[in-house]
Each structure stands twice: as structure tokens, then as C-alpha cells.
Protein backbone atom coordinates (compact mmCIF):
# COMPACT_ATOMS: atom_id res chain seq x y z
CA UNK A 1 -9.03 7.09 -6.50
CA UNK A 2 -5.50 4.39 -6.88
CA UNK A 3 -7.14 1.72 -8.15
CA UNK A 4 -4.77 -1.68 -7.03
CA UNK A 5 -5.87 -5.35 -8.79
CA UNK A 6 -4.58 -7.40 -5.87
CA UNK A 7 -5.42 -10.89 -6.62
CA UNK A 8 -6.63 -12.72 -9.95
CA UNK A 9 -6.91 -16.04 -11.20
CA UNK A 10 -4.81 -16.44 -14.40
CA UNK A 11 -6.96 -18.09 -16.80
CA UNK A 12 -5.47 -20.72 -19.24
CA UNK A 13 -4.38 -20.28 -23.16
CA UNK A 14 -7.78 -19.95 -25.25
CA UNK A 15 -5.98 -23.21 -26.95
CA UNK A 16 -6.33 -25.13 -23.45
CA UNK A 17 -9.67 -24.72 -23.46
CA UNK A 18 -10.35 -26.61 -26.64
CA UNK A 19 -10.10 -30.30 -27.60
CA UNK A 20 -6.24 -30.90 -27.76
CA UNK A 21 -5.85 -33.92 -29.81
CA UNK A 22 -2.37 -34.86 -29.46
CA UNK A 23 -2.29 -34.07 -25.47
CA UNK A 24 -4.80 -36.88 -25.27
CA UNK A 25 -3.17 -38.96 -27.52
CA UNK A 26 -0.21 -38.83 -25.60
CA UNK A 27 -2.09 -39.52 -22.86
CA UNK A 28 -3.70 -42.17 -23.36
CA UNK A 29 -0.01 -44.06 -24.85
CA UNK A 30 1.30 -43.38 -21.54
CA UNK A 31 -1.61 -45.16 -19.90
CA UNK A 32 -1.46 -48.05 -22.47
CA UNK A 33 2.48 -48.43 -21.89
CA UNK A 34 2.20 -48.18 -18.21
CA UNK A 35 -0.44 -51.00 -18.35
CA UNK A 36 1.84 -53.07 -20.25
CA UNK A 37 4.85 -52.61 -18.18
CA UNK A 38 2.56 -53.71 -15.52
CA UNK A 39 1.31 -56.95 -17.17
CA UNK A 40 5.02 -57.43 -17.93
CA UNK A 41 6.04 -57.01 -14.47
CA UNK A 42 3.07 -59.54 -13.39
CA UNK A 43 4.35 -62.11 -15.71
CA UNK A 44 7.85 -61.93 -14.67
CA UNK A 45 6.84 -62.21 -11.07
CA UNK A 46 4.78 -65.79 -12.42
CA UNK A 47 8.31 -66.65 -14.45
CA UNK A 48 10.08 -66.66 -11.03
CA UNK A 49 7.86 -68.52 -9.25
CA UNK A 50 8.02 -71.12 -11.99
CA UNK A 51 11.87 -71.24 -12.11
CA UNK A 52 11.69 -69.85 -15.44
CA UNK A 53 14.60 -67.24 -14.58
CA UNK A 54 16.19 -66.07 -18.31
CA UNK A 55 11.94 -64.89 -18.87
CA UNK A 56 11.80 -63.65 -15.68
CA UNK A 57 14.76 -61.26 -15.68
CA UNK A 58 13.43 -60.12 -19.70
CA UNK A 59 9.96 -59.40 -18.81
CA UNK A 60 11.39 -57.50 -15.65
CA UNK A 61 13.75 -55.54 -17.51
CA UNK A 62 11.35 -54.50 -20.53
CA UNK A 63 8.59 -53.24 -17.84
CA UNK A 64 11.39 -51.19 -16.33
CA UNK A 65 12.24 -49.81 -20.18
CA UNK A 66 8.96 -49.15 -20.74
CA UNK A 67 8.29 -47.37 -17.39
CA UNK A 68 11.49 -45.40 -17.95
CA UNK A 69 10.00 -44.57 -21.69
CA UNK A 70 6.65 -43.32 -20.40
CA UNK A 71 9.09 -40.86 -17.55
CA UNK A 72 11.63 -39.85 -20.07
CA UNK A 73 9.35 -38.62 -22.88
CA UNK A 74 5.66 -38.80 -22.01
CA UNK A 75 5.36 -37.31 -18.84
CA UNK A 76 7.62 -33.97 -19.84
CA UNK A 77 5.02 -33.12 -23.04
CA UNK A 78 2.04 -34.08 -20.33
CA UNK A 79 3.75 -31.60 -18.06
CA UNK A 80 4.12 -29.02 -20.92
CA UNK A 81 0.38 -29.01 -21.33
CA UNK A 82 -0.42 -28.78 -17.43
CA UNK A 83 -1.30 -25.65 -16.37
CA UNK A 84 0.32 -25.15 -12.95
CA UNK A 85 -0.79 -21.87 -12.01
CA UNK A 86 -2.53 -23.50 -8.93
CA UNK A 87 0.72 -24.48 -7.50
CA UNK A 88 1.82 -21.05 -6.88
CA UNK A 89 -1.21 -20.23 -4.66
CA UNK A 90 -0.63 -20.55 -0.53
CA UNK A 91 -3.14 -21.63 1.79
CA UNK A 92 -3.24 -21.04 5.79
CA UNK A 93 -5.18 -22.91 7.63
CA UNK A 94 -6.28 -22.75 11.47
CA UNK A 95 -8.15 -25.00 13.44
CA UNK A 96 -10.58 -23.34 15.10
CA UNK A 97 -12.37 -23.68 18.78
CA UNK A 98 -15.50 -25.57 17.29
CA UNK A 99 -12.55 -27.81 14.84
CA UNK A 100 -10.94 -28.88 17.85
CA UNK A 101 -14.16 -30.50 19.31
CA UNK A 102 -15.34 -31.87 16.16
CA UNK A 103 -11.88 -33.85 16.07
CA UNK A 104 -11.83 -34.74 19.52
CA UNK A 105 -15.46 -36.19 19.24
CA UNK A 106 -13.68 -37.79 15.91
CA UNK A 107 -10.96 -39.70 17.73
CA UNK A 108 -13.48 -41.03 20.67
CA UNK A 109 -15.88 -42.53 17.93
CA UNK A 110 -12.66 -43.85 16.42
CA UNK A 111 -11.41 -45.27 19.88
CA UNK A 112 -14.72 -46.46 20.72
CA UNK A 113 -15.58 -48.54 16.81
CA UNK A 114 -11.68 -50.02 17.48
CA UNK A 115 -12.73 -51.39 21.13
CA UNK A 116 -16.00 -52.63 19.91
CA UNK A 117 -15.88 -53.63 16.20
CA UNK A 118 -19.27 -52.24 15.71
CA UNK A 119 -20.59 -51.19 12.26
CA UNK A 120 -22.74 -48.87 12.58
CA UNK A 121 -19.73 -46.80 14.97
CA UNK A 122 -17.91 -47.14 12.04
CA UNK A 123 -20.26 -45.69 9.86
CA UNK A 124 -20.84 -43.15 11.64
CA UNK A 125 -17.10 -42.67 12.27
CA UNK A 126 -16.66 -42.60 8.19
CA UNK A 127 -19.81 -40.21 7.61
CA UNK A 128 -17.44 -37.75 10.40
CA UNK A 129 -14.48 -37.92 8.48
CA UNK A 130 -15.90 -37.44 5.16
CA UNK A 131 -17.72 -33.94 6.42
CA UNK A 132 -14.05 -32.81 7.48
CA UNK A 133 -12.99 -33.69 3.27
CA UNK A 134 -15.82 -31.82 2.00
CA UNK A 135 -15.30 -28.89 4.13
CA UNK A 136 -12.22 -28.59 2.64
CA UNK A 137 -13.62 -29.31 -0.96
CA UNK A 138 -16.38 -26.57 -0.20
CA UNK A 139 -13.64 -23.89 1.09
CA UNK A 140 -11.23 -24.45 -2.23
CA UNK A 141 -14.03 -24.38 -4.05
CA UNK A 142 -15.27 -21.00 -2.17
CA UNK A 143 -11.50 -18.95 -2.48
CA UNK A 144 -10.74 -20.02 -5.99
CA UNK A 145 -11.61 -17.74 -8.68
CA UNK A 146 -12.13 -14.80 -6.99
CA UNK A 147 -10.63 -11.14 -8.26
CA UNK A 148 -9.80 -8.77 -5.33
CA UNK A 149 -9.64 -4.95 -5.74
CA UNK A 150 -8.96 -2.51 -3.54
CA UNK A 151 -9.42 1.42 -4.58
CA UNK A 152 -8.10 4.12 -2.00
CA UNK A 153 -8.33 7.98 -2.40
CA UNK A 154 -6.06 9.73 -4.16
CA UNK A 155 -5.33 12.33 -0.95
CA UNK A 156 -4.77 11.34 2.25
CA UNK A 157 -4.50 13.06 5.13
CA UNK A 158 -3.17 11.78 8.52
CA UNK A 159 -5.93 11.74 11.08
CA UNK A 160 -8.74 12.21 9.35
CA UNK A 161 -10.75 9.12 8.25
CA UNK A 162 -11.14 8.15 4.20
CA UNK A 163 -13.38 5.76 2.42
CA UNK A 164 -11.84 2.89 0.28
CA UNK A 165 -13.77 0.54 -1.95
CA UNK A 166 -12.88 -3.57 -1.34
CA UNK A 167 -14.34 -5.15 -4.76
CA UNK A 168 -14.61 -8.97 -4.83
CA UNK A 169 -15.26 -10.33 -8.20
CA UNK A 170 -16.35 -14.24 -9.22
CA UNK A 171 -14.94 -15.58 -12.24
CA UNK A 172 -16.35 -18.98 -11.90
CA UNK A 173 -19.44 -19.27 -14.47
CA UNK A 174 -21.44 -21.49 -12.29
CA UNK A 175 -20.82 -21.99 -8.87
CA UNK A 176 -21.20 -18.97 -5.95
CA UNK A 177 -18.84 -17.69 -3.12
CA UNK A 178 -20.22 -17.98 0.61
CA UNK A 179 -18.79 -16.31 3.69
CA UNK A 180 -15.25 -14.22 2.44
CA UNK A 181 -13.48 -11.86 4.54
CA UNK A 182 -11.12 -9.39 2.75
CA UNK A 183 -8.37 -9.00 5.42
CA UNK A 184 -5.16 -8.10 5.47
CA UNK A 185 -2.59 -9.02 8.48
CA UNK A 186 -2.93 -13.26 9.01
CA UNK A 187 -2.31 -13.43 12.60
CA UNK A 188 -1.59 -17.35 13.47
CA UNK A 189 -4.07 -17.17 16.61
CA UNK A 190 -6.96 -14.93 18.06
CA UNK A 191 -3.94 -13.06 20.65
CA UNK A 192 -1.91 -12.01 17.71
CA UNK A 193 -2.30 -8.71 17.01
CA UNK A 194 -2.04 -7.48 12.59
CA UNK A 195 0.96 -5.98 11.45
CA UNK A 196 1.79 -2.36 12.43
CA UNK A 197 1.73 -0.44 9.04
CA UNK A 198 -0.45 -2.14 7.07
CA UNK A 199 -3.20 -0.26 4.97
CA UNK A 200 -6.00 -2.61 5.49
CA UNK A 201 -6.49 -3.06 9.21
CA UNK A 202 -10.17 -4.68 9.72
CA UNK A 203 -11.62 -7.53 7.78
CA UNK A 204 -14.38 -6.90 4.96
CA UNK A 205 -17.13 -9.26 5.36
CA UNK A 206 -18.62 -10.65 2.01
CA UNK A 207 -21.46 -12.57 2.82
CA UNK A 208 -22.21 -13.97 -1.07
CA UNK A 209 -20.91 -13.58 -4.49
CA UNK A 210 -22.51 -14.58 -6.88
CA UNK A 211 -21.13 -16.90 -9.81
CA UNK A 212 -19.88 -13.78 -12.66
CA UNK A 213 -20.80 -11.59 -10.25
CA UNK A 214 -19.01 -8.45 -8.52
CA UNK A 215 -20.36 -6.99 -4.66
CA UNK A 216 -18.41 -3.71 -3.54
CA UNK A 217 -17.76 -2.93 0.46
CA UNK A 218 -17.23 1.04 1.57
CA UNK A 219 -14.61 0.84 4.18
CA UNK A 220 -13.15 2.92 6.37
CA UNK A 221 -9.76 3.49 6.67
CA UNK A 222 -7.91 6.04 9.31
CA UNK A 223 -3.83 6.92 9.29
CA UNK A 224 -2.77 7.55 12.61
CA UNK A 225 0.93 9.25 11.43
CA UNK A 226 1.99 10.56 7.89
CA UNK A 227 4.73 8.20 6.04
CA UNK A 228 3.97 5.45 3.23
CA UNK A 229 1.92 2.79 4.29
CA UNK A 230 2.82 -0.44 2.06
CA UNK A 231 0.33 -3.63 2.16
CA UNK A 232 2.40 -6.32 1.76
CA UNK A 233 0.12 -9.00 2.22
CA UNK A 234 -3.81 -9.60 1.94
CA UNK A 235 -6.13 -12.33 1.94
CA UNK A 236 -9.14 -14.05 1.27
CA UNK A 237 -10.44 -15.78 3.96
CA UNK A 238 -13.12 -18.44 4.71
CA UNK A 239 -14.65 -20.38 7.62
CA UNK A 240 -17.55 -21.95 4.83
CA UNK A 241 -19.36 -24.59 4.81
CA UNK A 242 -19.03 -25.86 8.85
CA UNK A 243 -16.09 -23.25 10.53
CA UNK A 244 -13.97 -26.28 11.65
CA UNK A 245 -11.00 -24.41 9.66
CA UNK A 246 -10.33 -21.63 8.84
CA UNK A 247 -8.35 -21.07 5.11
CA UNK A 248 -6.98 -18.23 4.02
CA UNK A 249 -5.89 -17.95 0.61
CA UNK A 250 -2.61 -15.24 0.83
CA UNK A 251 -1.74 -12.78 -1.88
CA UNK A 252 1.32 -10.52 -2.30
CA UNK A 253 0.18 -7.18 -2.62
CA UNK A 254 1.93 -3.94 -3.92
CA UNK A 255 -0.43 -1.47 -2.78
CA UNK A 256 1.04 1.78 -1.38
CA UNK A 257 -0.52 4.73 0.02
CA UNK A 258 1.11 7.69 0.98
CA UNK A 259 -0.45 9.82 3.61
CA UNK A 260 -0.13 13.48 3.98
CA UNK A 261 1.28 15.17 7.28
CA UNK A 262 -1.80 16.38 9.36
CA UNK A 263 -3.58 19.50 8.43
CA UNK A 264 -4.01 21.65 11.58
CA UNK A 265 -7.20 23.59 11.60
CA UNK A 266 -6.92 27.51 10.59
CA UNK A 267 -7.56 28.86 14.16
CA UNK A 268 -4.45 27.18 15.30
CA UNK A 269 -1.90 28.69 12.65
CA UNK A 270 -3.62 31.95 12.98
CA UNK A 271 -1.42 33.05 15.83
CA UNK A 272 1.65 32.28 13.47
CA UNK A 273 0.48 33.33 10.01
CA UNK A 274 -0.38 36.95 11.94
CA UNK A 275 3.08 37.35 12.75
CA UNK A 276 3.64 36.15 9.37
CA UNK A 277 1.01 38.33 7.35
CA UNK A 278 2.22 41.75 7.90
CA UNK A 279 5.88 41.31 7.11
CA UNK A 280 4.92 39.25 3.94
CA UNK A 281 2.13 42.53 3.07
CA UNK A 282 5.33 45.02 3.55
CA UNK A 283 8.27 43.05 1.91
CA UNK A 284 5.86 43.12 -1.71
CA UNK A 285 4.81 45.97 -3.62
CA UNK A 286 2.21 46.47 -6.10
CA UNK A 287 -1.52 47.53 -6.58
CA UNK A 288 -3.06 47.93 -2.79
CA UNK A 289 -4.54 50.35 -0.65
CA UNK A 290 -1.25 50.66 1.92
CA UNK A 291 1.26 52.72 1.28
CA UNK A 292 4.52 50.49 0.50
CA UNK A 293 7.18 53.07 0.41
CA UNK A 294 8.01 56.77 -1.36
CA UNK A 295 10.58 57.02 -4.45
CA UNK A 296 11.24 58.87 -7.13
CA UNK A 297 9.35 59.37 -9.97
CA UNK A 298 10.00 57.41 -13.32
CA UNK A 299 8.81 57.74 -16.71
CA UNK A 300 6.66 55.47 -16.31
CA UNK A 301 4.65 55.71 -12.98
CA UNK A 302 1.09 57.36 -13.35
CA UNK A 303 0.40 60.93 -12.77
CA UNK A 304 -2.04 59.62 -10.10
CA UNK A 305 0.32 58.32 -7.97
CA UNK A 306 2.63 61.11 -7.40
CA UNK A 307 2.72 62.90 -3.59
CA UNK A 308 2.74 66.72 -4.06
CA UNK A 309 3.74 66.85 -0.54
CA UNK A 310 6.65 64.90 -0.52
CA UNK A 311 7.61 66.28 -4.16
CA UNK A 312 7.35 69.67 -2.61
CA UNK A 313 9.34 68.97 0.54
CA UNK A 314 12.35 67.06 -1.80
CA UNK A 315 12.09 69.82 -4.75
CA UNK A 316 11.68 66.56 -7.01
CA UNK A 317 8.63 64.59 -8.30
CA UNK A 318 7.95 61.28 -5.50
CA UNK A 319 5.50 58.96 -6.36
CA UNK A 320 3.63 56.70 -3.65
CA UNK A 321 3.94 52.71 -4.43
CA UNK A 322 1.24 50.48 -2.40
CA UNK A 323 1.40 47.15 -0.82
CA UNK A 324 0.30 44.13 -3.12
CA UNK A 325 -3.08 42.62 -2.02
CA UNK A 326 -3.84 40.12 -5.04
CA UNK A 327 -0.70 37.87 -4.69
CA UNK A 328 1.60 37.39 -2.18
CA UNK A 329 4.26 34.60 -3.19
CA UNK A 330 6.04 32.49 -0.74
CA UNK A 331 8.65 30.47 -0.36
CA UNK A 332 8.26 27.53 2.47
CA UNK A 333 11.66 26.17 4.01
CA UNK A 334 11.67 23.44 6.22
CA UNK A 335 15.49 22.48 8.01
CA UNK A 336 15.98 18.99 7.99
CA UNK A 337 19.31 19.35 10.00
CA UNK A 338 19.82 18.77 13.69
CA UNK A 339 21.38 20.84 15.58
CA UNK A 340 24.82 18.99 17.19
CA UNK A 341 24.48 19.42 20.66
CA UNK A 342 19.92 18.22 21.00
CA UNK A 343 18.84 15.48 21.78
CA UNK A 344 17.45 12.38 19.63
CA UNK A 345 13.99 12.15 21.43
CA UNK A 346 12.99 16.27 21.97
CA UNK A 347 14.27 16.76 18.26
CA UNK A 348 12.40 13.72 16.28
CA UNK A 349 9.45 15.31 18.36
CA UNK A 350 10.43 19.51 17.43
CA UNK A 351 11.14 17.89 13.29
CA UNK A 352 7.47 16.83 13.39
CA UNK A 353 6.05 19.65 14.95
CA UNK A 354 8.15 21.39 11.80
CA UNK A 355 6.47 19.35 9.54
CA UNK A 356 3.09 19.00 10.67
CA UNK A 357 3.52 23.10 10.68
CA UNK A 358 4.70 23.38 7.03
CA UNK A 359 2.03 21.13 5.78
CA UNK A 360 -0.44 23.46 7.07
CA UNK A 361 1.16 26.57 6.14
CA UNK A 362 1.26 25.17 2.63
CA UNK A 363 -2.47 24.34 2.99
CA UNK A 364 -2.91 27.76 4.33
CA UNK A 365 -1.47 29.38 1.58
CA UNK A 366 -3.09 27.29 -0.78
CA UNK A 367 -6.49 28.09 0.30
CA UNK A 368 -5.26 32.02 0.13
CA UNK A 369 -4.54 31.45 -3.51
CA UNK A 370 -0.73 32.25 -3.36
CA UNK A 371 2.13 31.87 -5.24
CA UNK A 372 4.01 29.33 -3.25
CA UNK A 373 7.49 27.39 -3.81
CA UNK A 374 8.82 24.93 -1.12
CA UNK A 375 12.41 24.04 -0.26
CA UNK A 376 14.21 21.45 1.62
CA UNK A 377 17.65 19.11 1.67
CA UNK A 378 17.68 17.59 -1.73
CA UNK A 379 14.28 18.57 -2.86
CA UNK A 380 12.83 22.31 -4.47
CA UNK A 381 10.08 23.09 -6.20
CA UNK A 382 9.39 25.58 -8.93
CA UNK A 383 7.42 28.91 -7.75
CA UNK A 384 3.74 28.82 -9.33
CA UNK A 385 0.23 29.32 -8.20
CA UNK A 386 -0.23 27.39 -4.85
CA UNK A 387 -2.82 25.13 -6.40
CA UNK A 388 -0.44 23.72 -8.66
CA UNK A 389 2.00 22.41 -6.42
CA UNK A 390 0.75 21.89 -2.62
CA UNK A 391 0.73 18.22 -3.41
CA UNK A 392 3.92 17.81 -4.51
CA UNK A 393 4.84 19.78 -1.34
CA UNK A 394 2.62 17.48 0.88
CA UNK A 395 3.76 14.24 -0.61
CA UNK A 396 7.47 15.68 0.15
CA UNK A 397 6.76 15.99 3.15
CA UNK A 398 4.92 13.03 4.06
CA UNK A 399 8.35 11.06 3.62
CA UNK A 400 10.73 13.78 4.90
CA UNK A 401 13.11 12.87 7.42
CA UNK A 402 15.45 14.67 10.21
CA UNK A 403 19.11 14.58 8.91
CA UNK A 404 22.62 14.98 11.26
CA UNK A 405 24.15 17.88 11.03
CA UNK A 406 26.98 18.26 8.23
CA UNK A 407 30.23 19.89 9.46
CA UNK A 408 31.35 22.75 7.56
CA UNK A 409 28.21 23.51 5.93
CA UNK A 410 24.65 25.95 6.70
CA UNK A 411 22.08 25.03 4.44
CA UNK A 412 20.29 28.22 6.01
CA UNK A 413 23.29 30.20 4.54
CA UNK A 414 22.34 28.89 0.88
CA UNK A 415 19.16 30.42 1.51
CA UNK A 416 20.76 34.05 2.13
CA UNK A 417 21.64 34.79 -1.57
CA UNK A 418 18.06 34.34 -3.09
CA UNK A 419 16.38 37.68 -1.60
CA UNK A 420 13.47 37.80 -4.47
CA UNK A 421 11.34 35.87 -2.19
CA UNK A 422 10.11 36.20 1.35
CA UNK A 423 10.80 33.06 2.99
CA UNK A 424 9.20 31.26 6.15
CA UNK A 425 11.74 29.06 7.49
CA UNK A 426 11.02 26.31 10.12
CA UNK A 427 14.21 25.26 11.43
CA UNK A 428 15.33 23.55 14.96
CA UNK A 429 18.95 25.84 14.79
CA UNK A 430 19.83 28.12 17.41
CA UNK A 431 18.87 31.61 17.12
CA UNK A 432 22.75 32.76 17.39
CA UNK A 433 23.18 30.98 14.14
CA UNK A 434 21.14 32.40 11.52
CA UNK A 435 22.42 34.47 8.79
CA UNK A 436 21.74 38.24 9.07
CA UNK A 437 20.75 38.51 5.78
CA UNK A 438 17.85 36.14 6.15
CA UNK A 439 16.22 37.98 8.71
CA UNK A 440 15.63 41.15 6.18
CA UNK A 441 14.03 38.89 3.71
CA UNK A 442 11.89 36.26 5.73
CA UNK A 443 10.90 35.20 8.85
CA UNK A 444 11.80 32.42 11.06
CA UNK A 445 9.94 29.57 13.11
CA UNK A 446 11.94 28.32 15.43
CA UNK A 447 10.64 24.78 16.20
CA UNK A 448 12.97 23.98 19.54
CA UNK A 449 10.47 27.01 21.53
């Protein structure tokens, strides 16, 4: 499982938790010099007004020396002490349906108390608009604090449906979390459809978490195409404590998952791994029960393996050798390259057939136990047991991409001169332009047919 911390809140310095003496001192001499610029100012205002102008203009200018004191060199070591990681976090906020008629219902009270002067309307009208502060009080309260983590398998196949793990953890020590929903696109109104590409597509409902607490959601999450899948963006959102808004509390994300091309099931490669299966038994030798081919015999073959028959007929002692049955090792090639003359939409369609094809070859092989290298444009890996690298072949694949043809050059003729191998090839050339020499050591899909 990828494991992604999306979201925390930063606590502050362990110093900022404890008593700072000379942050309050400074404080507190910036509050004492503001108040007497202000008495200052006061007086200088009574000066005027009593003709006194030489005290006047002196009072006036030493509150405005003293104000510009306090902004010159107490306010910057304030500042230094502030912890401003609050100002980096972003807030959305919608109105919703049942908002909009709470405000409406707002602004007739407030029409109606204006008109009549009554009291109790206006109590009423200030009881209204303090329940639309403290729903925003509650909400802050609700999204601050709050850890996000999202964990998503470490395989992923396109098609086939996984289960990821959306972790909300508390940090506050006292206070709870009501009503979260871990979503990911922030659509601006109920028409707006989320982002193509994202990773998270529905929200996760939270219903409470409590204060130090952490509650886990098993989601599931479904890949319609292989490629990477980035989630650029996730939030928590709230519509706690009345739903008039709804605030979502944004978070960069750098989550990534890449998703495997689709795994076709066996019966539907069958057709092509039987043509495939009985060159790939005849182009290997080794320890089997078919016969392989007839030579001559060497020093040191086993006496069991020599034909009389033959050796009679040649004068000469011919030993059998036997098709290999406990290893057969492969090497995948998929063609990136169009072919100049087909067209854009039937060849983006024939290069993921190819691909989709490969994958499940590889996965084929894999579950055959095989020795298995893969090959494409840019990218080879080594030959080893199948198990070791189908997902370095899969991943290749999942971001592999059709290329334009390059004029005076066959990538399917740099294939002809390594012969150790038998070689399936998936490639979208014309049969009229394949090496010969490839056809006597592999075999070839074409994936235009």
C-alpha cells in the first residue's frame, strides 16, 4: 500500500507553547505607547480648540512619533513571534439552497424592524445574524486540525476495482469533528461535474472524530484506462453545525497512482499464445520429452541419448536433443512507431490494443513461470525470471505512448541481430516490411488485423 500524508496542521515551536517573557513584554509597551500617543493626540485636539497652537502641533507630532515607534520596531518582533501558518490555508465557501432562504428570511426581518422600529424585530433580527457567525465559528472550528491520509494499493490494474483507505485524524486535544467529507474535485455548483483524472472521485463521509482520535473509511476506487492518475487537489469539507454554507478547506496534494494496462482474461490470449506456444517449444532445446532435432555426437552427450538408427544410417554416432519443458524465456517487443501512411484515430486505437495485449502476455508468462525480458523505444529490461520483472514491464507500459515514424530508421531491424531469444513482437508495420531474419527467430502480432 502508497501511503500519501495529504494534509496536516503544522504545529508551533515547543518554545511557542511556553510563557515567552519578552514577547509579552513587548507587547504590552506597544499597548502602553499606543495609549499614550492616543492621550497625546486627545490633548492636542483640546490645545486647538483652545487656540493654544505651538502645544497643539507638539502633542500632535509626538503621538505621530510614538505611533511610528510602536510600527517601526514593535510590531516587526510581534510579527516575528506570530505564527502565520493559518494564513496559508484556503477556504471555499458555497451558499447552499437552505443558506439562500435563511438570508432571504434575514433581509425581510431586517426590512420589516427598519419600517417599524420595533425591538423585539430587532432582536430577533440580531439572534438571526449571530447564528450565521457561529456557523462559521463552528465550521473553522470543525476543519482545523485535522490530518488527512490517503493509502492506495501498490498494483493497480485498469478495470478492475481496488480498495483505498481515507484516514482522518484529530489533533485538537479537546474539542471533536462533526460532519467531514473527504472529497476531492470542488465543483463551484451541484451541475459541475469533478475533474476528469483525478484519483479520488466520490466523497468519504466522516460522520465524527473524535478529539485525538483517528476513524478509517474503505473506499472504492475503479480506473477506467491505464496512464498516471495525479490528485492535484483534495479537501475537507463541511456543511456543520446548520448547512447554510458549505466550507471546504483545499489542500494541494501530490498523490500519484499509476495504473497498469488491463489484464485480459487467459481464455482470450489462448487463441494467440497457441500460435505462440509451439514455435517457442521448437526454437529451445533442452531436457523434454519431444524430440528437438538430431546431431552429432560430442564428448559430452550421454550414452542414453544416442539414436542407433540414425548412427547406423550416417555411419557416425547421432545423438537425439529434446525440447525444453522447464523454462522457456521470452523476449516481449512492443513497436511504438506508426506506420507513415495510417491514420491518427484507427492507430491510437491498434497501439492500445498492442498494449493492452503485451500486458497480458507478460502476465501470461508470468503466471507460466518464464524467463521474460521486454523491449521497447527507449526502454529494455534485463532477461530474468518473469516474477522479477513483470512490474517493471507493466508500469512501462502503463505510460507508453505511440511515436511518428523516424525516416531512415527500423527499430524492428535492431531487433534482427539478437537471435538468442525468441521474440513476440506486436507491431502496427506492414507485413512487406519486416526483416527476414526476424521471422526465423520470433513471431509477429500484427496489431493493424
Amino acid at each position: 500500500m502508497h501511503s500519501s500524508p495529504l494534509l496536516q496542521d503544522l504545529p508551533g515551536p515547543a518554545t511557542s507553547r511556553q510563557y515567552d517573557r519578552s514577547g509579552w513584554r513587548t507587547f504590552f509597551t506597544a499597548l502602553g505607547a499606543l495609549a499614550a500617543a492616543l492621550l497625546l493626540a486627545l490633548y492636542s485636539r483640546v490645545a486647538a480648540e483652545n487656540a493654544q497652537v505651538w502645544l497643539a502641533g507638539l502633542t500632535a507630532l509626538a503621538a505621530l512619533g510614538i505611533a511610528g515607534w510602536v510600527a517601526a520596531t514593535l510590531v516587526p518582533a510581534l510579527a516575528r513571534r506570530t505564527p502565520l501558518g493559518w494564513l496559508s490555508v484556503r477556504m471555499d465557501y458555497r451558499v447552499t439552497r437552505e443558506g439562500v432562504i435563511y438570508i432571504g428570511g434575514v433581509l425581510v426581518l431586517a426590512l420589516a424592524a427598519l419600517n417599524t422600529g420595533n425591538n423585539l424585530l430587532f432582536l430577533i433580527l440580531a439572534s438571526l445574524l449571530a447564528g450565521i457567525l457561529i456557523s462559521g465559528l463552528l465550521s473553522h472550528l470543525v476543519l482545523s486540525g485535522v490530518e488527512l491520509r490517503l493509502d492506495l494499493p501498490e498494483h493497480i490494474f485498469a478495470g478492475q476495482p481496488v480498495r483505498a483507505l481515507a484516514e482522518l485524524t484529530n489533533r485538537k486535544r479537546r474539542l471533536p469533528s462533526f460532519s467531514l467529507r473527504l472529497c476531492s474535485a470542488l465543483p463551484k455548483s451541484r451541475r459541475e461535474k469533478p475533474l476528469a483524472g483525478q484519483i479520488l472521485g466520490q466523497p468519504v463521509y466522516f460522520p465524527y472524530l473524535a478529539a485525538g482520535q483517528a476513524s478509517q473509511q474503505s473506499v472504492e476506487l475503479q480506473f477506467p484506462r491505464r496512464g498516471v492518475y495525479r490528485q492535484e487537489t483534495l479537501g475537507l469539507r463541511t456543511r456543520f453545525p446548520f448547512g447554510f454554507v458549505e466550507k471546504t478547506r483545499r489542500v494541494n496534494s501530490s498523490l500519484e497512482a499509476v495504473v497498469y494496462p488491463a489484464i485480459e482474461p487467459t481464455e482470450e490470449t489462448c487463441e494467440n499464445w497457441a500460435l505462440v506456444s509451439g514455435e517457442l517449444e521448437s526454437y529451445m532445446r533442452g531436457r523434454g520429452h519431444d524430440l528437438y532435432s538430431i546431431r552429432a555426437y560430442q564428448t559430452s552427450d550421454s550414452a542414453r541419448h544416442v539414436d542407433w538408427k540414425a548412427s547406423a544410417k550416417r555411419n557416425a554416432l547421432q545423438v537425439r536433443e529434446f525440447t525444453r519443458e522447464d523454462e522457456r524465456r521470452v523476449l516481449l517487443v512492443l513497436d511504438p512507431f506508426t506506420p507513415p501512411k495510417a491514420a491518427a484515430p484507427a492507430s491510437d486505437q491498434a497501439f492500445e490494443r498492442g498494449v493492452s495485449l503485451c500486458a497480458s502476455l507478460a502476465w501470461h508468462f508470468y503466471e507460466m513461470d518464464s524467463v521474460l525480458g521486454f523491449r521497447t523505444e527507449g526502454y529494455e529490461t534485463s532477461v530474468a525470471p518473469a516474477g522479477e520483472v513483470i512490474y517493471d514491464i507493466l508500469r512501462r507500459l502503463a505510460v507508453a505512448a505511440p511515436l511518428p515514424a523516424e525516416p531512415g530508421r527500423s527499430f524492428l531491424s535492431e531487433l534482427a541481430d539478437s537471435s538468442q531469444l525468441f521474440k513476440i513482437i506486436l507491431t502496427r508495420q506492414p507485413r512487406g516490411s519486416i526483416p527476414t531474419r526476424l521471422w526465423s527467430s520470433g513471431y509477429i502480432l500484427f496489431l493493424e488485423s
